[in-house]
PDB file of N, CA and C in Angstrom:
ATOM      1  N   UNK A   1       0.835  -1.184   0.000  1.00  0.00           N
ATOM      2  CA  UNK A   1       0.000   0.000   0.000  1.00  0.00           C
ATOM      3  C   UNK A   1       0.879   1.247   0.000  1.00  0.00           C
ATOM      4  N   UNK A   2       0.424   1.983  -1.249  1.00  0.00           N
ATOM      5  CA  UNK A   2       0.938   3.260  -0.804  1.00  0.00           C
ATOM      6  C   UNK A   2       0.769   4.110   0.292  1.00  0.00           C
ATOM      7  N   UNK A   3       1.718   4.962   1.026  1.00  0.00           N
ATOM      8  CA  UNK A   3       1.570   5.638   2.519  1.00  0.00           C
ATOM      9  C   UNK A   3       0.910   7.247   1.557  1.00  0.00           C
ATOM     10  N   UNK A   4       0.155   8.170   2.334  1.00  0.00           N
ATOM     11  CA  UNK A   4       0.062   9.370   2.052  1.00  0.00           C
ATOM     12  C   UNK A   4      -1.036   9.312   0.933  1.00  0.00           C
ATOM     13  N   UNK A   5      -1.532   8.514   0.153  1.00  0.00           N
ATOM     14  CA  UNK A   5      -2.440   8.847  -0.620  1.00  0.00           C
ATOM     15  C   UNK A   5      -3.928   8.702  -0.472  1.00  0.00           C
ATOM     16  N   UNK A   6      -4.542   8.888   0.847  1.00  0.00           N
ATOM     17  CA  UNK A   6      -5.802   9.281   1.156  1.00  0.00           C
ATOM     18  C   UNK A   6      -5.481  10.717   1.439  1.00  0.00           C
ATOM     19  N   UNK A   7      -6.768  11.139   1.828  1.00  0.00           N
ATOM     20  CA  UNK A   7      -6.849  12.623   1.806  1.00  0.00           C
ATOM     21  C   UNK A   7      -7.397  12.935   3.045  1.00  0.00           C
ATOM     22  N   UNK A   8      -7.396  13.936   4.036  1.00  0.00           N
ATOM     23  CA  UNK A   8      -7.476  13.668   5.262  1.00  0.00           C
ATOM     24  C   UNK A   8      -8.933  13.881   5.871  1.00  0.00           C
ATOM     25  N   UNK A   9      -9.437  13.242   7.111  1.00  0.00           N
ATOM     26  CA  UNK A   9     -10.402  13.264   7.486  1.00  0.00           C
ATOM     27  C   UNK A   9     -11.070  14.016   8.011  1.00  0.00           C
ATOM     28  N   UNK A  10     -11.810  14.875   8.515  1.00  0.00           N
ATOM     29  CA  UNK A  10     -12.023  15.637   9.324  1.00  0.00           C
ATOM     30  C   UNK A  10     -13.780  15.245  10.343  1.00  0.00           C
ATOM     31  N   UNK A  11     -13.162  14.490  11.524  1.00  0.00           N
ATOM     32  CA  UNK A  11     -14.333  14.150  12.611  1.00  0.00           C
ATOM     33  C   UNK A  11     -15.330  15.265  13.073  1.00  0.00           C
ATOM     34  N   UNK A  12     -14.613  16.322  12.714  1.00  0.00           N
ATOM     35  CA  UNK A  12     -16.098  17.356  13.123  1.00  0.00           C
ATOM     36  C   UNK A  12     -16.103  18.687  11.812  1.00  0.00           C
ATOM     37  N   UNK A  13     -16.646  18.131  10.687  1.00  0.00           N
ATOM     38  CA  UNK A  13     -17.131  18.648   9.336  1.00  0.00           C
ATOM     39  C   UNK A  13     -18.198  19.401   9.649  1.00  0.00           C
ATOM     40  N   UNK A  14     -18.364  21.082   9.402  1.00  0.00           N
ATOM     41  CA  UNK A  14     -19.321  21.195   9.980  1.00  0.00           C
ATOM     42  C   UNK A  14     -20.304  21.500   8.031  1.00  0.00           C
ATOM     43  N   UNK A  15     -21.395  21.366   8.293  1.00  0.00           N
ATOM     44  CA  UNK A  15     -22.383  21.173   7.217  1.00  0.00           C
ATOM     45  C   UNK A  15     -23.749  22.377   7.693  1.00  0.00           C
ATOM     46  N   UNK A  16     -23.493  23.108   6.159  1.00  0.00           N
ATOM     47  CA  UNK A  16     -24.520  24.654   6.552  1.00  0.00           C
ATOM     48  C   UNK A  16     -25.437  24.143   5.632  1.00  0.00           C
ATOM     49  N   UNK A  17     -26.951  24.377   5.521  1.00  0.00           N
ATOM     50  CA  UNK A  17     -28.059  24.123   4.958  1.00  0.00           C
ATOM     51  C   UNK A  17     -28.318  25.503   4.200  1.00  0.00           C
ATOM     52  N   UNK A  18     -28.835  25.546   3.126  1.00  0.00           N
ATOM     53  CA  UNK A  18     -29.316  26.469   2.449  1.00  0.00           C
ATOM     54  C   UNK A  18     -30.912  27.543   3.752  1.00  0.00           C
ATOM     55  N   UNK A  19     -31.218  26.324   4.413  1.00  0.00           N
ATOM     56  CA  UNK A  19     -32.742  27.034   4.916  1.00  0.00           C
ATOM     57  C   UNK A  19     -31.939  27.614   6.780  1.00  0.00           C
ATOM     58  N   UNK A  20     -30.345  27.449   6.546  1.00  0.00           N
ATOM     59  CA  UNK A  20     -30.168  27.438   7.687  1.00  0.00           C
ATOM     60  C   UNK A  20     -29.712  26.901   8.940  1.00  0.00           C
ATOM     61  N   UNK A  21     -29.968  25.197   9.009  1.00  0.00           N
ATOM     62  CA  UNK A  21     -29.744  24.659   9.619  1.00  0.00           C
ATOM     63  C   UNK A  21     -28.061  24.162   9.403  1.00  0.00           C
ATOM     64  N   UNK A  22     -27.353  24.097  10.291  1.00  0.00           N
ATOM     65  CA  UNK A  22     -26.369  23.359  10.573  1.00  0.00           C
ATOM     66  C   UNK A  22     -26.091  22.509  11.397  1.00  0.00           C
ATOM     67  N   UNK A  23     -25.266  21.613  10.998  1.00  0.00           N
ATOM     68  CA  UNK A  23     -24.898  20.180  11.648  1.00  0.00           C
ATOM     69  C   UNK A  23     -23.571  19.764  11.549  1.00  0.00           C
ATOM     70  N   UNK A  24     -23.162  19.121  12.700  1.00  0.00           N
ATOM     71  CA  UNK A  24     -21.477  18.523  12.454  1.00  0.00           C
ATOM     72  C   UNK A  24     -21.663  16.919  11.957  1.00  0.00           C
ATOM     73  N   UNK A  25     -20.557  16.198  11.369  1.00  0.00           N
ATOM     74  CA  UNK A  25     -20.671  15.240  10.474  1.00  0.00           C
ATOM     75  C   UNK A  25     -18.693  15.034  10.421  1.00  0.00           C
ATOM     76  N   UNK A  26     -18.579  14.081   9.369  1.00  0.00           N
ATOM     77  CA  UNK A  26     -17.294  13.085   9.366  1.00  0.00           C
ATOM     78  C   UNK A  26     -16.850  13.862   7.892  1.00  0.00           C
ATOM     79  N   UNK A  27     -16.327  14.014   7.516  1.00  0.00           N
ATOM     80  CA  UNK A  27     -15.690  14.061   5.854  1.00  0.00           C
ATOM     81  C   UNK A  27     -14.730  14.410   5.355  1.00  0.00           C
ATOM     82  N   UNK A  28     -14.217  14.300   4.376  1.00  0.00           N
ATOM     83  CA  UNK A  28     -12.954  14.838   3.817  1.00  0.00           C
ATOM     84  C   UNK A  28     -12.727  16.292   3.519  1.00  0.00           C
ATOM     85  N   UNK A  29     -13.839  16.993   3.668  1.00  0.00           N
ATOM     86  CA  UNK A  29     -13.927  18.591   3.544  1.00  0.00           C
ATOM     87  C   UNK A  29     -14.128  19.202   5.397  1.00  0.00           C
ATOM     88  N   UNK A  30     -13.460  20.047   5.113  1.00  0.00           N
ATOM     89  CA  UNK A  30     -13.412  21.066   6.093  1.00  0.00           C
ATOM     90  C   UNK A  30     -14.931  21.150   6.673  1.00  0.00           C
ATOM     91  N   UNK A  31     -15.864  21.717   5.771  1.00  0.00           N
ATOM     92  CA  UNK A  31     -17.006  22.604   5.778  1.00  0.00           C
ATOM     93  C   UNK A  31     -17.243  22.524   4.582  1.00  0.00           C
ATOM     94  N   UNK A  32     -18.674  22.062   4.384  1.00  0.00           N
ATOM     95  CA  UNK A  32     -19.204  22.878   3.194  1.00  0.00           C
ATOM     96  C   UNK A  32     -20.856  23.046   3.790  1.00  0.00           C
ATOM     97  N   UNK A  33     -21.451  23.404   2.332  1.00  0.00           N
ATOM     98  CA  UNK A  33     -23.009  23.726   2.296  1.00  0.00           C
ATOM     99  C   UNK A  33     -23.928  23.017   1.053  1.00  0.00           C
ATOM    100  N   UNK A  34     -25.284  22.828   1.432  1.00  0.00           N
ATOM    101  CA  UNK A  34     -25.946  21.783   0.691  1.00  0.00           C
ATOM    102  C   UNK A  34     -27.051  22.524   0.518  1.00  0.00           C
ATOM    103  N   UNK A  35     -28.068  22.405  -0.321  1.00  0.00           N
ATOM    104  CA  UNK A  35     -29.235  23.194  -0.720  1.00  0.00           C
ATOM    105  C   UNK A  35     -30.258  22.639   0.118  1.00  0.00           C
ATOM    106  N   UNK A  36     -30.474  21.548   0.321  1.00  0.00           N
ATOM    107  CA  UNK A  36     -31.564  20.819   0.962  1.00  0.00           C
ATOM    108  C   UNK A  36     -30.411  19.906   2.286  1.00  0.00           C
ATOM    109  N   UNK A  37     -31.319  19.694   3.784  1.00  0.00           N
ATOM    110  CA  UNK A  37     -31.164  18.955   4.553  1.00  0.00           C
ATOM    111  C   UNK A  37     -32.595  18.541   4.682  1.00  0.00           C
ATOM    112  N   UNK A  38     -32.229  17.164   6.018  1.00  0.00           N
ATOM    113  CA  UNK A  38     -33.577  16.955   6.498  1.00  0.00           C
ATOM    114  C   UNK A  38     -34.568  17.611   6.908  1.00  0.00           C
ATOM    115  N   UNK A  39     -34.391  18.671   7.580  1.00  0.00           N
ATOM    116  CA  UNK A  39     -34.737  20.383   7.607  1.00  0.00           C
ATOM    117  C   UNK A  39     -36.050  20.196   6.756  1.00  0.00           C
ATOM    118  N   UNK A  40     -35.674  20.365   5.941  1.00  0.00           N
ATOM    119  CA  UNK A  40     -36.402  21.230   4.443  1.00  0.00           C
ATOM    120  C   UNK A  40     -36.720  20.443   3.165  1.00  0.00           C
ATOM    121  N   UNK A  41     -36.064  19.206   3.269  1.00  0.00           N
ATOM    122  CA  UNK A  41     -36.308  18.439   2.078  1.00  0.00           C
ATOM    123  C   UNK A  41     -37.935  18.132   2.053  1.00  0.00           C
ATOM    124  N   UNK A  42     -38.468  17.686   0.746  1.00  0.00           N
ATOM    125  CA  UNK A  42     -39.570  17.724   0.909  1.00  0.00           C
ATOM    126  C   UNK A  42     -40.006  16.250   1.027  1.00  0.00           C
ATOM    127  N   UNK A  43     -39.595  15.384   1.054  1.00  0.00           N
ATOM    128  CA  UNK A  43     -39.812  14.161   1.143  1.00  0.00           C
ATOM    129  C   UNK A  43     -39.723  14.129   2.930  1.00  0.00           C
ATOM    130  N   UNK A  44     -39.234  14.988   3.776  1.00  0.00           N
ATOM    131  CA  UNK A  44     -39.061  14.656   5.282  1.00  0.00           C
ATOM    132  C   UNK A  44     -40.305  15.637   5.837  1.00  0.00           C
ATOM    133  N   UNK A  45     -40.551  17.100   4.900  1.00  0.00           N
ATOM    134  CA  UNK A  45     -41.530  18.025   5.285  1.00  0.00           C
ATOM    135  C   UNK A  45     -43.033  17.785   4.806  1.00  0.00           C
ATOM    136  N   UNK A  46     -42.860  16.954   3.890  1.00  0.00           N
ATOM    137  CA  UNK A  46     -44.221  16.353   3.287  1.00  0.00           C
ATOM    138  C   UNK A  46     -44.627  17.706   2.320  1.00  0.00           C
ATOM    139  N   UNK A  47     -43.788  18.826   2.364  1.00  0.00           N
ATOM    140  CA  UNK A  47     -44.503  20.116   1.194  1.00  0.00           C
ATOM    141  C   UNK A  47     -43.718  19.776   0.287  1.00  0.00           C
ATOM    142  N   UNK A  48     -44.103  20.314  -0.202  1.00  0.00           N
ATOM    143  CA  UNK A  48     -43.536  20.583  -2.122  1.00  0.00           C
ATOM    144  C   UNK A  48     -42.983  21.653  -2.155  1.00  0.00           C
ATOM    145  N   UNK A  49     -41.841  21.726  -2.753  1.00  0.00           N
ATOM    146  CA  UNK A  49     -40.938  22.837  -2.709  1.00  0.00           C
ATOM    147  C   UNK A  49     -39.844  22.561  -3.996  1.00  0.00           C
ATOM    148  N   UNK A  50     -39.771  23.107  -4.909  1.00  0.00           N
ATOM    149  CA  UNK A  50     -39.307  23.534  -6.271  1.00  0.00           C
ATOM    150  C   UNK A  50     -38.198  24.634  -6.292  1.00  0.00           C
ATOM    151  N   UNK A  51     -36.802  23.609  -6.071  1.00  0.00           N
ATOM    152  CA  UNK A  51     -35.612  24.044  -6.518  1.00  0.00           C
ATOM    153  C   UNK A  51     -35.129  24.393  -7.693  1.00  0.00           C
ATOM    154  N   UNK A  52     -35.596  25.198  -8.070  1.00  0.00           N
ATOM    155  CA  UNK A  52     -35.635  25.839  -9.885  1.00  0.00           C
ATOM    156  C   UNK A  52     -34.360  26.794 -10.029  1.00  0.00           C
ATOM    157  N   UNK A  53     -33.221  26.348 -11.053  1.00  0.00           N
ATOM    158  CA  UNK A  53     -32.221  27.304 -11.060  1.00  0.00           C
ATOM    159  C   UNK A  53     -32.365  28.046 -12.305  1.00  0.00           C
ATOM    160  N   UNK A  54     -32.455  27.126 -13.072  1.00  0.00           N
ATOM    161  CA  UNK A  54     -32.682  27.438 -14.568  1.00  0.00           C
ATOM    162  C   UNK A  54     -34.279  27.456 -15.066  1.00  0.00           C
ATOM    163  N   UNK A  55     -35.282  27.487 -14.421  1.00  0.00           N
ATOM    164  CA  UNK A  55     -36.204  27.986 -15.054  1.00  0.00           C
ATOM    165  C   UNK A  55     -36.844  26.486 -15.821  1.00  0.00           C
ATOM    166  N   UNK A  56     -36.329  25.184 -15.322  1.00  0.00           N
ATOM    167  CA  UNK A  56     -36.519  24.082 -15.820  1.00  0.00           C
ATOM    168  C   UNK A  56     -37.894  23.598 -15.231  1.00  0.00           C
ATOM    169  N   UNK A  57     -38.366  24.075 -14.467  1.00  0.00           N
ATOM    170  CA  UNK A  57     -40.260  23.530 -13.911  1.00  0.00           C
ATOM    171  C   UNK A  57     -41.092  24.110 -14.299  1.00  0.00           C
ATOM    172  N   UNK A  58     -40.510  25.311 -14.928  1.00  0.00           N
ATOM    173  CA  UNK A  58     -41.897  26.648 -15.604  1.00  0.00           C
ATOM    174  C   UNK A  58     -41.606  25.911 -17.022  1.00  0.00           C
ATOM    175  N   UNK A  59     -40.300  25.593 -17.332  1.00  0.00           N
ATOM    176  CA  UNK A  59     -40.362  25.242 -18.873  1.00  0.00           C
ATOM    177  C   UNK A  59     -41.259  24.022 -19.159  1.00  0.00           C
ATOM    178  N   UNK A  60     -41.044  22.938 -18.473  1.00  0.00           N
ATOM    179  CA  UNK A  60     -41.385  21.877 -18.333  1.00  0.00           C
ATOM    180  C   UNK A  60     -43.448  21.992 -17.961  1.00  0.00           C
ATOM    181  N   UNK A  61     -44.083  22.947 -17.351  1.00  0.00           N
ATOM    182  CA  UNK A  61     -45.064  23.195 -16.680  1.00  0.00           C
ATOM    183  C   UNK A  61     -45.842  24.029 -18.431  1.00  0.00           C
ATOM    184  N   UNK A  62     -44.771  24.940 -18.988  1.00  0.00           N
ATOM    185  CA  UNK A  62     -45.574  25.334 -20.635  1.00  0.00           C
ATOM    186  C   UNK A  62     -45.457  24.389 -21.440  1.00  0.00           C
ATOM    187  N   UNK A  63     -44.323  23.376 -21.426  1.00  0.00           N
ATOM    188  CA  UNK A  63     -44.500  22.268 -22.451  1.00  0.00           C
ATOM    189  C   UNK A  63     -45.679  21.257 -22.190  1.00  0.00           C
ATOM    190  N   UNK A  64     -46.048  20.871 -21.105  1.00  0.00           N
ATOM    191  CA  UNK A  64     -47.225  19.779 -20.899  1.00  0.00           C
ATOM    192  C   UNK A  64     -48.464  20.449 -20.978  1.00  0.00           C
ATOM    193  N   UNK A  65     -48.509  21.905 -20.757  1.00  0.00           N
ATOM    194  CA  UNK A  65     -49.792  22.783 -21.236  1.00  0.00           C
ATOM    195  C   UNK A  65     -49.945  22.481 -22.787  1.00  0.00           C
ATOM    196  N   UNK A  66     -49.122  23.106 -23.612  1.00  0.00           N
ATOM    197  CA  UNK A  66     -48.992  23.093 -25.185  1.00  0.00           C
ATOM    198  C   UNK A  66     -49.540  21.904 -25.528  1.00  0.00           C
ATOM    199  N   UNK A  67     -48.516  20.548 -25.133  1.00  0.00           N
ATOM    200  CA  UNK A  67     -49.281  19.260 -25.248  1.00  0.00           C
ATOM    201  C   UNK A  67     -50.801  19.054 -24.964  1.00  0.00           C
ATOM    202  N   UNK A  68     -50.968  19.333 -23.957  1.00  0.00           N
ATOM    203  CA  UNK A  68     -52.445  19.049 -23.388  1.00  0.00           C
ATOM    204  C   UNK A  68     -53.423  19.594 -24.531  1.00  0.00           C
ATOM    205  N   UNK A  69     -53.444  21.181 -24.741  1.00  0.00           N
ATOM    206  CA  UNK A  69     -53.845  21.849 -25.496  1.00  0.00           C
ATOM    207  C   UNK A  69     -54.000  21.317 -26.859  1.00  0.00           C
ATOM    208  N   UNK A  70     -52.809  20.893 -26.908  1.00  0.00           N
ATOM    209  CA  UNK A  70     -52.947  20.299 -28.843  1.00  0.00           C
ATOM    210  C   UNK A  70     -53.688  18.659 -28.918  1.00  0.00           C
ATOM    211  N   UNK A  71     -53.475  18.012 -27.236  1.00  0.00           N
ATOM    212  CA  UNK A  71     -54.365  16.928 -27.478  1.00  0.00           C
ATOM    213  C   UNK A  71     -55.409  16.821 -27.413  1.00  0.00           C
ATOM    214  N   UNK A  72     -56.312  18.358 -26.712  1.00  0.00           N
ATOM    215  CA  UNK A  72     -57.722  18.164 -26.794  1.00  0.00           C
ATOM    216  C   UNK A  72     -58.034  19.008 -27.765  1.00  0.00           C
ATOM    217  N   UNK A  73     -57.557  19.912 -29.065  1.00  0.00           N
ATOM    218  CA  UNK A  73     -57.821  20.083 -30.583  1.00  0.00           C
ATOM    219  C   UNK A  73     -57.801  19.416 -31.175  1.00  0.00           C
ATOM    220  N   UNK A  74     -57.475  18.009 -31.073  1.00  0.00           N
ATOM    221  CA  UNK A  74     -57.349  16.889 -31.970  1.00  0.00           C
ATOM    222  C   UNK A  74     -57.961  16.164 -31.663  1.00  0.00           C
ATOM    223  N   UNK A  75     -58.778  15.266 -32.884  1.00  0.00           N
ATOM    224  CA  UNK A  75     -60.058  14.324 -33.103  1.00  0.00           C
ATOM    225  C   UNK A  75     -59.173  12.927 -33.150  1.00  0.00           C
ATOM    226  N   UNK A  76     -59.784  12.147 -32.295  1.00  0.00           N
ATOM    227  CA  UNK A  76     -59.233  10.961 -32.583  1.00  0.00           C
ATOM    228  C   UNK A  76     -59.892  10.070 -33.928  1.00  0.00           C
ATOM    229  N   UNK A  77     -59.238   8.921 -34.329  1.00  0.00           N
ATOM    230  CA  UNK A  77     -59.949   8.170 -34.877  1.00  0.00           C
ATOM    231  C   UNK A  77     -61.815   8.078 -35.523  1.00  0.00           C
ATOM    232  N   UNK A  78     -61.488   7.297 -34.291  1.00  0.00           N
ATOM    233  CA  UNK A  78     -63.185   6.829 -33.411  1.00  0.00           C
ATOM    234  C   UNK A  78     -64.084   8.041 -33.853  1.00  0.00           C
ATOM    235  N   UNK A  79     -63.881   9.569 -33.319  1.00  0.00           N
ATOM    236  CA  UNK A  79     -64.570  10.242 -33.318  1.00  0.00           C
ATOM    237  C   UNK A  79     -64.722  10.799 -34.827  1.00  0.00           C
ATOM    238  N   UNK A  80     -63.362  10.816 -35.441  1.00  0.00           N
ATOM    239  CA  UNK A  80     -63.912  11.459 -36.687  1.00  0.00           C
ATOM    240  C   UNK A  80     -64.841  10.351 -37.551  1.00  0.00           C
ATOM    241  N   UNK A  81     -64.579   9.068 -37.178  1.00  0.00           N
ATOM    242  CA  UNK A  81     -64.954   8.004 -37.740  1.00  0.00           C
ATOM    243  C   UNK A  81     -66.737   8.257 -37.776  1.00  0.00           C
ATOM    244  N   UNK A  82     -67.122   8.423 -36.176  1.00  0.00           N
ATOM    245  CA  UNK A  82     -68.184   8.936 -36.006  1.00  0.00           C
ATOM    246  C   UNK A  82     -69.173   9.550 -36.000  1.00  0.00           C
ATOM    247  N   UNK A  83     -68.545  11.114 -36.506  1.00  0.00           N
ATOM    248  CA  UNK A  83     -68.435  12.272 -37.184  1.00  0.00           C
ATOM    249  C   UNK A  83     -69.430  12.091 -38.498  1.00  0.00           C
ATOM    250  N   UNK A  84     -68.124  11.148 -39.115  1.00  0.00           N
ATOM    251  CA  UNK A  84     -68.772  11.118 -40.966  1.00  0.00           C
ATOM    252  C   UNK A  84     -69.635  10.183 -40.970  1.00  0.00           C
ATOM    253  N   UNK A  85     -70.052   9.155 -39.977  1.00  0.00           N
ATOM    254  CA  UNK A  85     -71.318   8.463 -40.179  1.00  0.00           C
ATOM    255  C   UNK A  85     -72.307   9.072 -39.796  1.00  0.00           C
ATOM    256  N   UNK A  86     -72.714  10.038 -38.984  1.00  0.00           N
ATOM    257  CA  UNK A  86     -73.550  10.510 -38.574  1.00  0.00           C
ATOM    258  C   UNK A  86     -73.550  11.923 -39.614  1.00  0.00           C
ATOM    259  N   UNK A  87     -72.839  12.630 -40.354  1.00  0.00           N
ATOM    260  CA  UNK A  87     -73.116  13.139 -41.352  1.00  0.00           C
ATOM    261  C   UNK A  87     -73.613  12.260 -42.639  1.00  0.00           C
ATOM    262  N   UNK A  88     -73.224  11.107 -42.736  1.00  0.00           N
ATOM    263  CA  UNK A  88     -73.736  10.142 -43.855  1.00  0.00           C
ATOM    264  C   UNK A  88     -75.163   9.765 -43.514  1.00  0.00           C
ATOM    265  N   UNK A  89     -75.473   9.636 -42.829  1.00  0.00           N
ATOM    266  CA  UNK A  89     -76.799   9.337 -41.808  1.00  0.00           C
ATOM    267  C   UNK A  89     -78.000  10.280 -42.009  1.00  0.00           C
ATOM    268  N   UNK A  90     -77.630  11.750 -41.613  1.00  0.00           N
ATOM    269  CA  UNK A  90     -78.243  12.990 -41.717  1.00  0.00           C
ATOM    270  C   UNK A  90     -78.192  13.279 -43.472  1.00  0.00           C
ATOM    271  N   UNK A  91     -77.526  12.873 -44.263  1.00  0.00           N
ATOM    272  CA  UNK A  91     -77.576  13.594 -45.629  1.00  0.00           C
ATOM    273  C   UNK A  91     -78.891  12.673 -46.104  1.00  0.00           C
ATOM    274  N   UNK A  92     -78.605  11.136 -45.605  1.00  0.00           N
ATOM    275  CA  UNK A  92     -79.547  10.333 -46.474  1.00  0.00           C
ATOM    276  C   UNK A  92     -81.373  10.211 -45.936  1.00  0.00           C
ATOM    277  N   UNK A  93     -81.240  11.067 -44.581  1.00  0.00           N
ATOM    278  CA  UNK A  93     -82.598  11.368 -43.789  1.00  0.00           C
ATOM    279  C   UNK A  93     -82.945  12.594 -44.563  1.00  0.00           C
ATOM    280  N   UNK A  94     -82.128  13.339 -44.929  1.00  0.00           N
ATOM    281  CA  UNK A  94     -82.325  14.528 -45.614  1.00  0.00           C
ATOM    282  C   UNK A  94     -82.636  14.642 -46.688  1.00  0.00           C
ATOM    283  N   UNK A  95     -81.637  13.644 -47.670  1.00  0.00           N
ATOM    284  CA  UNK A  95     -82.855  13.119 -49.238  1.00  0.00           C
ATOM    285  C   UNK A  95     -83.885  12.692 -49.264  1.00  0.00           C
ATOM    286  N   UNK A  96     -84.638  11.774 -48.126  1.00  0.00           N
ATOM    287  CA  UNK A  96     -85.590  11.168 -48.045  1.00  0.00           C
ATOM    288  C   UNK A  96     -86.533  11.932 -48.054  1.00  0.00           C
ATOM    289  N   UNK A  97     -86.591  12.903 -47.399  1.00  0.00           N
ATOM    290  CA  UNK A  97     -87.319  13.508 -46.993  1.00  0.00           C
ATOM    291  C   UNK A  97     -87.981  14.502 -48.294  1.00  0.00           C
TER     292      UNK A  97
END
């Protein structure tokens, strides 16, 4: 085994939360900071909370609108199928007559 090639430990890491909270911990860093802890995550707070840096949940929130939108302007099958029988239907009640 090589001697010297881990990197060193540090038993009291202290760890800053974006909402605030801090905590000590084990790691190879001095200190750092995290966007979400147990704090605030939403899977521990049960809310919903939308870490948006880039604008990727509003983009994502107009693309499934657009979709939606263009899938209820559009006739399926079935219906147009439906459509022209019941216009075929009405033309030939209409000659009869």
């Amino acid at each position: 085994m090589k001697k010297k090639i881990h990197p060193e430990y540090h038993k009291d890491c202290k760890v800053t939360c974006a909402c605030g909270n801090t905590f000590t911990t084990g790691s190879t860093l001095k200190e750092f900071r995290v966007e979400l802890c147990n704090l605030c995550h939403p899977f521990y707070t049960g809310k919903q909370k939308f870490v948006d840096t880039a604008r990727r949940v509003e983009k994502f929130q107009e693309k499934a609108g657009k979709i939606a939108a263009a899938a209820a302007g559009r006739k399926g099958k079935k219906i147009k199928k439906a459509a022209a029988v019941a216009k075929k239907t009405a033309k030939k009640s209409s000659d009869k007559a």
